[in-house]
PDB file of N, CA and C in Angstrom:
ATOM      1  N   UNK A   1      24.139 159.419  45.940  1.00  0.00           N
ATOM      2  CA  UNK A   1      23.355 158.440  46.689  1.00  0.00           C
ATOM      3  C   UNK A   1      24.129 158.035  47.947  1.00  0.00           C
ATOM      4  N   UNK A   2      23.233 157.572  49.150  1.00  0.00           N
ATOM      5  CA  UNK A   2      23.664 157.032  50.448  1.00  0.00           C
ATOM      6  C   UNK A   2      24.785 155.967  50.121  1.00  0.00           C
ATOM      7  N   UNK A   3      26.064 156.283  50.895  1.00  0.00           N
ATOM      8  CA  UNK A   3      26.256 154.490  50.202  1.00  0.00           C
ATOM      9  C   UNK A   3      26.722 153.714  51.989  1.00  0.00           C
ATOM     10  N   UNK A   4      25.720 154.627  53.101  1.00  0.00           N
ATOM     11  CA  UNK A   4      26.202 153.515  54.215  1.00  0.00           C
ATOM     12  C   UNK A   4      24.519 153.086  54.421  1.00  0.00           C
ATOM     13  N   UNK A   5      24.607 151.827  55.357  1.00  0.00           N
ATOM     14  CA  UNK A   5      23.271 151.418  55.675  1.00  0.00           C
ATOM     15  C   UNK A   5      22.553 152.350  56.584  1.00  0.00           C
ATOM     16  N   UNK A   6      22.977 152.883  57.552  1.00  0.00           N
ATOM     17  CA  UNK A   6      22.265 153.672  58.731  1.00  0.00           C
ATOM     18  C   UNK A   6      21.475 154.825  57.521  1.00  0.00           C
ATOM     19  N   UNK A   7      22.454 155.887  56.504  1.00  0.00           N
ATOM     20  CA  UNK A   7      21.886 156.509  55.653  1.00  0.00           C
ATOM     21  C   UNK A   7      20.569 156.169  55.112  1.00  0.00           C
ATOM     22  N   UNK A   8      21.293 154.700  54.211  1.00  0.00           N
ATOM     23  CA  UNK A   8      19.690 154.007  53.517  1.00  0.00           C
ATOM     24  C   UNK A   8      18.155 154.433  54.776  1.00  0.00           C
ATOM     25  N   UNK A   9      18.385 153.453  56.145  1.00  0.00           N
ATOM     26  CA  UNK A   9      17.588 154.120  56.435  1.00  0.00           C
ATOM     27  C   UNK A   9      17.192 155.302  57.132  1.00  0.00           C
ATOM     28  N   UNK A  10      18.075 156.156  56.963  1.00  0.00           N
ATOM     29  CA  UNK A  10      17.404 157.191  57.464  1.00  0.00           C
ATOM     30  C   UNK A  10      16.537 157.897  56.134  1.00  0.00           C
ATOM     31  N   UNK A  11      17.305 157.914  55.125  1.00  0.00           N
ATOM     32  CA  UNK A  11      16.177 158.175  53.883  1.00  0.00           C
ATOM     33  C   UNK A  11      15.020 157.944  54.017  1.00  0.00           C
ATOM     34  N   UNK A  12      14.592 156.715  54.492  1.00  0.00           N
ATOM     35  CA  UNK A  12      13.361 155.954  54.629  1.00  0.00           C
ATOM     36  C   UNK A  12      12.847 156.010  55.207  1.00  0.00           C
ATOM     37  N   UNK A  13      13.679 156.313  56.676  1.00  0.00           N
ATOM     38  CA  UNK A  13      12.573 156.900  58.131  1.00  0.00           C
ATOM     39  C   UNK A  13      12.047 158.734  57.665  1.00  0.00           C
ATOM     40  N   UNK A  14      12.959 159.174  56.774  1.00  0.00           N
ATOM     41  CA  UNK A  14      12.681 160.627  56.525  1.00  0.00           C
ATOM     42  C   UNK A  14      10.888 160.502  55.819  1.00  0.00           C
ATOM     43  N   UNK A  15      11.341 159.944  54.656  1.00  0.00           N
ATOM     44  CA  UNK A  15       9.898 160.108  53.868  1.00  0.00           C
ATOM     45  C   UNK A  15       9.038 159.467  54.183  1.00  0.00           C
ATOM     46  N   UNK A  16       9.057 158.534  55.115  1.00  0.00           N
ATOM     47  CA  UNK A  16       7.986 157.875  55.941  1.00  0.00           C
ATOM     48  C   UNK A  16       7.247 159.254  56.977  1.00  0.00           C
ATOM     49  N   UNK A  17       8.228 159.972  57.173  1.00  0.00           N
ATOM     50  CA  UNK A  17       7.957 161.016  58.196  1.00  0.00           C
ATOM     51  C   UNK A  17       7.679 162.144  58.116  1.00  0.00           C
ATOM     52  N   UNK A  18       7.822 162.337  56.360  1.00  0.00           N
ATOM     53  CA  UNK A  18       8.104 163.639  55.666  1.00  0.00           C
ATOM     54  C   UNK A  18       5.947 163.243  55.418  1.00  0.00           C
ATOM     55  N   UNK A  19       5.656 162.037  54.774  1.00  0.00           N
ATOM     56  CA  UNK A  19       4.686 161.972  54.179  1.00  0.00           C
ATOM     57  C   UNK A  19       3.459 162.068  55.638  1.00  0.00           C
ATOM     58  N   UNK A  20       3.762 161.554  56.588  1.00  0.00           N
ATOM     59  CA  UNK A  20       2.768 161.280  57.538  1.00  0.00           C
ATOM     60  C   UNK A  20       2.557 162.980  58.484  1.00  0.00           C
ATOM     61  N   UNK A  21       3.687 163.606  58.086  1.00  0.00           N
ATOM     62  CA  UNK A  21       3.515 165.305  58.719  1.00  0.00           C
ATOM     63  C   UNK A  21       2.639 165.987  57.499  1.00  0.00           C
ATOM     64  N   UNK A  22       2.532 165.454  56.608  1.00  0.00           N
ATOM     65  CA  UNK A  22       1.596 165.987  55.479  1.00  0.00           C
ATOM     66  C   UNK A  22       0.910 165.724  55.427  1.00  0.00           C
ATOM     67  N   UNK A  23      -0.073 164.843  55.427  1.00  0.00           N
ATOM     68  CA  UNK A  23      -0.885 164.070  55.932  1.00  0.00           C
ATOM     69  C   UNK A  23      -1.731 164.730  56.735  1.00  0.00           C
ATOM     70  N   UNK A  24      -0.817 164.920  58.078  1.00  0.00           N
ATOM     71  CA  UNK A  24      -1.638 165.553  59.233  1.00  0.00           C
ATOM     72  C   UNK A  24      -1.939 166.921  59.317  1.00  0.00           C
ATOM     73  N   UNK A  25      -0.858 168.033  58.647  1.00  0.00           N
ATOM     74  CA  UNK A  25      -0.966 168.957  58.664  1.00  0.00           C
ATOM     75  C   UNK A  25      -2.650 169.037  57.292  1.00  0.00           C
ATOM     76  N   UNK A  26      -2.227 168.448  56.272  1.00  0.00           N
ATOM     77  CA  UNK A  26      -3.590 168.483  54.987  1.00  0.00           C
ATOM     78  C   UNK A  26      -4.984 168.048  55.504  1.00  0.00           C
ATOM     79  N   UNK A  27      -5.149 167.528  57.040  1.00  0.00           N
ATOM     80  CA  UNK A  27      -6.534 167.325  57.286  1.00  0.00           C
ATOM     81  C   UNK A  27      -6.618 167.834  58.214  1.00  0.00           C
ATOM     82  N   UNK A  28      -5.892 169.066  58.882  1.00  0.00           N
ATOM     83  CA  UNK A  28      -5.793 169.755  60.359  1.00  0.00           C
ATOM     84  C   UNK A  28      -6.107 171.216  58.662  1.00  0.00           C
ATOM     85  N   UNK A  29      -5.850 171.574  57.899  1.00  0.00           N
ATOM     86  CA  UNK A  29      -6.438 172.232  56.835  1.00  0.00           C
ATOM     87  C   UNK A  29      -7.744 172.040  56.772  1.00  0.00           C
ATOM     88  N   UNK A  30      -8.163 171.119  56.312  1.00  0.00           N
ATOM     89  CA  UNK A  30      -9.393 170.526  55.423  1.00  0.00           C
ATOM     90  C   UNK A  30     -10.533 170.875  57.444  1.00  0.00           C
ATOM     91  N   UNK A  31      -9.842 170.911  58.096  1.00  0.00           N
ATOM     92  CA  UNK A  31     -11.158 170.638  59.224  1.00  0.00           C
ATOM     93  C   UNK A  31     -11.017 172.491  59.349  1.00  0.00           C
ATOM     94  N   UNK A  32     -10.142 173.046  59.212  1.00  0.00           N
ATOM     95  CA  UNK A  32     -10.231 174.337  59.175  1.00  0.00           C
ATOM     96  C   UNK A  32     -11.015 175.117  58.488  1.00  0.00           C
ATOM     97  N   UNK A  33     -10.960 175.159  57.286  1.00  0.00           N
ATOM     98  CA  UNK A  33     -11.683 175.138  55.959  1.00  0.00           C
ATOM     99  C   UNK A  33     -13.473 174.821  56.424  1.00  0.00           C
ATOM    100  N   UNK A  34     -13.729 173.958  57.092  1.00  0.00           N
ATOM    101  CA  UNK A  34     -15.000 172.894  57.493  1.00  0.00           C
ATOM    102  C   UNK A  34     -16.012 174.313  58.458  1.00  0.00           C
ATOM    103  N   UNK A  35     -14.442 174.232  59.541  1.00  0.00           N
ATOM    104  CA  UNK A  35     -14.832 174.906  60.451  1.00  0.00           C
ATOM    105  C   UNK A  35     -15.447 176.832  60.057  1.00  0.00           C
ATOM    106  N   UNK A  36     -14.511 177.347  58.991  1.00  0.00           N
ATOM    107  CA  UNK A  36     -14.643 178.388  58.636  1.00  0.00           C
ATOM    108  C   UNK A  36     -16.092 178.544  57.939  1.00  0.00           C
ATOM    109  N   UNK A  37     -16.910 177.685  57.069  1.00  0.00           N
ATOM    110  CA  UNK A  37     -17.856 177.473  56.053  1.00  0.00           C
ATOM    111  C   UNK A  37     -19.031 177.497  57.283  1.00  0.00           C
ATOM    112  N   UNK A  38     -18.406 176.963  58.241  1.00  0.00           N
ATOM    113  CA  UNK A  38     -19.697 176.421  59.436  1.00  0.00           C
ATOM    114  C   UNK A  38     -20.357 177.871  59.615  1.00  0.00           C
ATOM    115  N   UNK A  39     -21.628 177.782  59.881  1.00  0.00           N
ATOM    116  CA  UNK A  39     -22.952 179.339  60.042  1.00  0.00           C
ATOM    117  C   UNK A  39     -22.973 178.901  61.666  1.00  0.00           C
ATOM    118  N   UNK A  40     -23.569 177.464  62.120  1.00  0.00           N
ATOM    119  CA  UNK A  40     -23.755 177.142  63.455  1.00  0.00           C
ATOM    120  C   UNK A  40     -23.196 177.438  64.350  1.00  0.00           C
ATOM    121  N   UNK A  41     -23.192 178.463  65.095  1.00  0.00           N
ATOM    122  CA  UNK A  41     -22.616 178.721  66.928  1.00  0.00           C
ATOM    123  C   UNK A  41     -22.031 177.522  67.338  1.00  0.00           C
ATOM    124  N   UNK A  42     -22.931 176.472  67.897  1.00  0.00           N
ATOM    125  CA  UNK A  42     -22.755 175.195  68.407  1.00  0.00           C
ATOM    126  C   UNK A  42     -22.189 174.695  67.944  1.00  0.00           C
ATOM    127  N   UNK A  43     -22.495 174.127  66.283  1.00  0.00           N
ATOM    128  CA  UNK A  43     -21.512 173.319  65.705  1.00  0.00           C
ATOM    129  C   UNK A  43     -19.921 173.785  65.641  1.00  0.00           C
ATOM    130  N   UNK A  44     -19.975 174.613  65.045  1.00  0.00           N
ATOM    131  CA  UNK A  44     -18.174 175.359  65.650  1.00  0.00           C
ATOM    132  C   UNK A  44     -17.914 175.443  66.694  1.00  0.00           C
ATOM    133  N   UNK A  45     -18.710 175.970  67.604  1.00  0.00           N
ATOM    134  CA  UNK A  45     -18.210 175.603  69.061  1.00  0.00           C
ATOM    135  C   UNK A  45     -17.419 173.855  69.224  1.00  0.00           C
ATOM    136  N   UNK A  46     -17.863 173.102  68.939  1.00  0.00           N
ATOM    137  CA  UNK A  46     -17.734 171.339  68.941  1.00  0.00           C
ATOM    138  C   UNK A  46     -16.277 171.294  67.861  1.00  0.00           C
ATOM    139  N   UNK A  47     -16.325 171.778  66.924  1.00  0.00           N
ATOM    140  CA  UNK A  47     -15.460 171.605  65.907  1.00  0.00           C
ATOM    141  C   UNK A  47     -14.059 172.647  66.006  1.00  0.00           C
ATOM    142  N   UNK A  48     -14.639 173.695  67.001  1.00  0.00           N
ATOM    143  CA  UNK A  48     -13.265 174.408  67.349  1.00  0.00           C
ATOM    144  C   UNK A  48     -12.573 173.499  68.211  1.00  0.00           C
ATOM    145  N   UNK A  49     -13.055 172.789  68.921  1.00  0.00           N
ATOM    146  CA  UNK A  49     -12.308 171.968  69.659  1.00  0.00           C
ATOM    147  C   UNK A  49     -11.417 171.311  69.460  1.00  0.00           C
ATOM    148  N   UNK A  50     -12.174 170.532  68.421  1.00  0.00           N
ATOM    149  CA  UNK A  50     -11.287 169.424  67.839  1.00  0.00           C
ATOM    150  C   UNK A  50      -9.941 170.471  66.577  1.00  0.00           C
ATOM    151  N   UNK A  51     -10.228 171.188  66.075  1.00  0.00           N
ATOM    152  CA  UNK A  51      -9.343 171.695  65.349  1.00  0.00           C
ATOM    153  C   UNK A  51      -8.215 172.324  66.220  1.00  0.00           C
ATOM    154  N   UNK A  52      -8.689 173.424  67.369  1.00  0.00           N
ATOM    155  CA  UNK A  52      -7.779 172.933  68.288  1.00  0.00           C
ATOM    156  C   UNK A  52      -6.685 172.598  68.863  1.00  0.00           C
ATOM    157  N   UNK A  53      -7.373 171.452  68.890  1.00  0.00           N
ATOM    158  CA  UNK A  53      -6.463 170.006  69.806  1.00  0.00           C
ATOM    159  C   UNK A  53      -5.177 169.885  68.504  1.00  0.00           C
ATOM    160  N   UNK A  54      -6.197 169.671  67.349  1.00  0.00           N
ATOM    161  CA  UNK A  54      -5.255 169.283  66.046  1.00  0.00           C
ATOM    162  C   UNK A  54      -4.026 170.024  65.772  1.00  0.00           C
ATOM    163  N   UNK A  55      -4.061 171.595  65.628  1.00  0.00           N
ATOM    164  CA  UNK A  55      -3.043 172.594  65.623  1.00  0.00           C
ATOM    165  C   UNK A  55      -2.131 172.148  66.770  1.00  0.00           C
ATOM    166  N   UNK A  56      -2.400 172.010  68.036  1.00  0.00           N
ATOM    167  CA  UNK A  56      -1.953 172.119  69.179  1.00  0.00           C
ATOM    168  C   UNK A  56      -0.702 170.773  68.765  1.00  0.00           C
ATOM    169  N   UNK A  57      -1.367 169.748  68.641  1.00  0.00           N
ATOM    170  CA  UNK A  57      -0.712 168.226  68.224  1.00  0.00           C
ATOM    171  C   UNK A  57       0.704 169.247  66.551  1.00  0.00           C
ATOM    172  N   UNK A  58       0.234 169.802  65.896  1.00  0.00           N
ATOM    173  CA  UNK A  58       1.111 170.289  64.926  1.00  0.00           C
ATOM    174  C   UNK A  58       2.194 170.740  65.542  1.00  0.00           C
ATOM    175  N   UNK A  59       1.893 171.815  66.640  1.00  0.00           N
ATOM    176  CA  UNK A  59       2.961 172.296  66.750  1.00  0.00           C
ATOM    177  C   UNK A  59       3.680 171.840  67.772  1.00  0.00           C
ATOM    178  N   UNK A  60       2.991 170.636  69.107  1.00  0.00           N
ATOM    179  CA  UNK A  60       3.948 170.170  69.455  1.00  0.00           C
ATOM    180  C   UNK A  60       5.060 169.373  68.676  1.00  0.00           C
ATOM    181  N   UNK A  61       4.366 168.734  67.420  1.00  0.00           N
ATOM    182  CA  UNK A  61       6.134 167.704  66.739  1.00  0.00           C
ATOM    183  C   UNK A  61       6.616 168.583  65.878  1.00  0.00           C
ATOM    184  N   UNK A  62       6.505 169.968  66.215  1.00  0.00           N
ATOM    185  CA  UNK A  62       7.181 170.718  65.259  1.00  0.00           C
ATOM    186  C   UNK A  62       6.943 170.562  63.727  1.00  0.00           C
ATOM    187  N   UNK A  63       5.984 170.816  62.998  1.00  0.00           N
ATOM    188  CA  UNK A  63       5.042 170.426  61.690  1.00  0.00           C
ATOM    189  C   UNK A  63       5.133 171.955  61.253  1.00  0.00           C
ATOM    190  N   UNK A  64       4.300 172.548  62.142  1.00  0.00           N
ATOM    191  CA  UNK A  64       4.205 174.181  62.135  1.00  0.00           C
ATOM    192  C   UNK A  64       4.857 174.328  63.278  1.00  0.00           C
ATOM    193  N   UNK A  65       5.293 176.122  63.797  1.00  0.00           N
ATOM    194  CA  UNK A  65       5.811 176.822  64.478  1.00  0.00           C
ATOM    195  C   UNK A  65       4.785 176.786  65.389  1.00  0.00           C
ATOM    196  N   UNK A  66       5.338 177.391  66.834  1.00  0.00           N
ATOM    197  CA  UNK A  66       4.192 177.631  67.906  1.00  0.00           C
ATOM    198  C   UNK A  66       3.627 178.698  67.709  1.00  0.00           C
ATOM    199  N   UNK A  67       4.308 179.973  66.913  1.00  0.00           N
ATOM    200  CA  UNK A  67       3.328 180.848  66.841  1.00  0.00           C
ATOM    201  C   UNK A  67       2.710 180.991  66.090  1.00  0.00           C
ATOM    202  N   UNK A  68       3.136 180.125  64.789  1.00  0.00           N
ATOM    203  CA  UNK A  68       1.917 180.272  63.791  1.00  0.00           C
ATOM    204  C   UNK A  68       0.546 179.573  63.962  1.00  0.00           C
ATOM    205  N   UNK A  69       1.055 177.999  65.022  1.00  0.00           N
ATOM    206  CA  UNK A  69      -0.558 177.683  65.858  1.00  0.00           C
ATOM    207  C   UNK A  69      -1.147 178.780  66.485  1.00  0.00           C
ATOM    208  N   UNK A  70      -0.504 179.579  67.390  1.00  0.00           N
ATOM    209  CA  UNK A  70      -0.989 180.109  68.572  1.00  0.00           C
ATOM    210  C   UNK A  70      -2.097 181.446  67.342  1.00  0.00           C
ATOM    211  N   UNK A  71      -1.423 181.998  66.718  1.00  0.00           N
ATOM    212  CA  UNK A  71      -2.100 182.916  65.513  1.00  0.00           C
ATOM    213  C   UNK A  71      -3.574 181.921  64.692  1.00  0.00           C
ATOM    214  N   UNK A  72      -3.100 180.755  64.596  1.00  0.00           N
ATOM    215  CA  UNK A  72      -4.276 180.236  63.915  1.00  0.00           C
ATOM    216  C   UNK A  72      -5.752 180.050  65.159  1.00  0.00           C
ATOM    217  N   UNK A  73      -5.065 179.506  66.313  1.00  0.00           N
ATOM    218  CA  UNK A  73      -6.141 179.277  67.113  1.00  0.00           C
ATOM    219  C   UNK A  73      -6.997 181.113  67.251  1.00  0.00           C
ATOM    220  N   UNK A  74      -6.141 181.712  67.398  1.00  0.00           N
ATOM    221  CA  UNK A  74      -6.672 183.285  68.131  1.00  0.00           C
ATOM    222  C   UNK A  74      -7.523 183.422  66.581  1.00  0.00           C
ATOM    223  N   UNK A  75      -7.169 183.390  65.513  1.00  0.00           N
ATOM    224  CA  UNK A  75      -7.975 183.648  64.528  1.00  0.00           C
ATOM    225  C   UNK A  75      -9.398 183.003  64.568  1.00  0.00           C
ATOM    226  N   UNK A  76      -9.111 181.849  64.854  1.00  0.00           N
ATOM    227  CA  UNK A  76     -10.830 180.876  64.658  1.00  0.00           C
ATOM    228  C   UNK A  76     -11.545 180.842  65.717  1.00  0.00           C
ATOM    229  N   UNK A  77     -10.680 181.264  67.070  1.00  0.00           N
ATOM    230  CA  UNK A  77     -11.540 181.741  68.196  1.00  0.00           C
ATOM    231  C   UNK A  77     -12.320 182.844  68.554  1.00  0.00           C
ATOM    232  N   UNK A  78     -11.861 184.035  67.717  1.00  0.00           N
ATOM    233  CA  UNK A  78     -12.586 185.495  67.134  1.00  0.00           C
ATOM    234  C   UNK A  78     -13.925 184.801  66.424  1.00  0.00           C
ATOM    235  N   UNK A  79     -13.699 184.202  65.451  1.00  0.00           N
ATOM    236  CA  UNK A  79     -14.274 183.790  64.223  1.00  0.00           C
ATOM    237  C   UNK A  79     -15.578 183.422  64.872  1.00  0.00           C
ATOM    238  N   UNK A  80     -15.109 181.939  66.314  1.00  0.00           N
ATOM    239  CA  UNK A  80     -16.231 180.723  66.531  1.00  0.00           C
ATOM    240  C   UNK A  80     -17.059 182.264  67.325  1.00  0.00           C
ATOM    241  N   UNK A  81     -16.425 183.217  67.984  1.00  0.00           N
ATOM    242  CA  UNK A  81     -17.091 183.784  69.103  1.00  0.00           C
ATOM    243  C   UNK A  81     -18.149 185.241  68.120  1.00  0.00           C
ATOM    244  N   UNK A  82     -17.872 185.358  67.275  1.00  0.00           N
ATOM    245  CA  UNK A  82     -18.484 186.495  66.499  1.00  0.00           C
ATOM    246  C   UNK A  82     -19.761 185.695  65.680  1.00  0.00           C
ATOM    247  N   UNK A  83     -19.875 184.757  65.476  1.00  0.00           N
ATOM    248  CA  UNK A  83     -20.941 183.923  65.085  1.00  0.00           C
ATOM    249  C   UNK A  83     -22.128 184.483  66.102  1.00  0.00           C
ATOM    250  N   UNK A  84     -23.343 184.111  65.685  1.00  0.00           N
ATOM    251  CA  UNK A  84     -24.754 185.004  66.164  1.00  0.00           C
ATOM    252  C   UNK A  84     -25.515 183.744  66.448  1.00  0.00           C
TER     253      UNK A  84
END
């Protein structure tokens, strides 16, 4: 166990930080998932956006890698554009 104070909190700033990157990454998932199920042109068109933006926000605080965003966007942008 920590036994200086700065430690204590950094423990605390960790899992405060550990839980809120999970968080974001588990509903930047869940809109993926949304987006994939979607049949609508339009509506994915609207919802690629926002998913996106979301990846984009991941991999700037370093959550995910840049290229594993840059691979996810190119995937769902095939995806939104092959829709009929």
């Amino acid at each position: 166990m920590a036994n200086h104070k700065s430690a204590l909190k950094r423990i605390r700033a960790n899992e405060a930080k550990r839980l809120r990157n999970k968080y974001q990454a588990k509903t930047t998932r869940t809109f993926i998932k949304k987006l994939r199920h979607t049949t609508d042109k339009v509506e994915a068109q609207e919802l690629f956006k926002k998913v996106s933006s979301m990846i984009d926000k991941l991999a700037k605080k370093n959550i995910i890698h840049k290229n594993n965003a840059a691979n996810k966007k190119s995937s769902l942008a095939k995806f939104v554009n092959a829709l009929g």
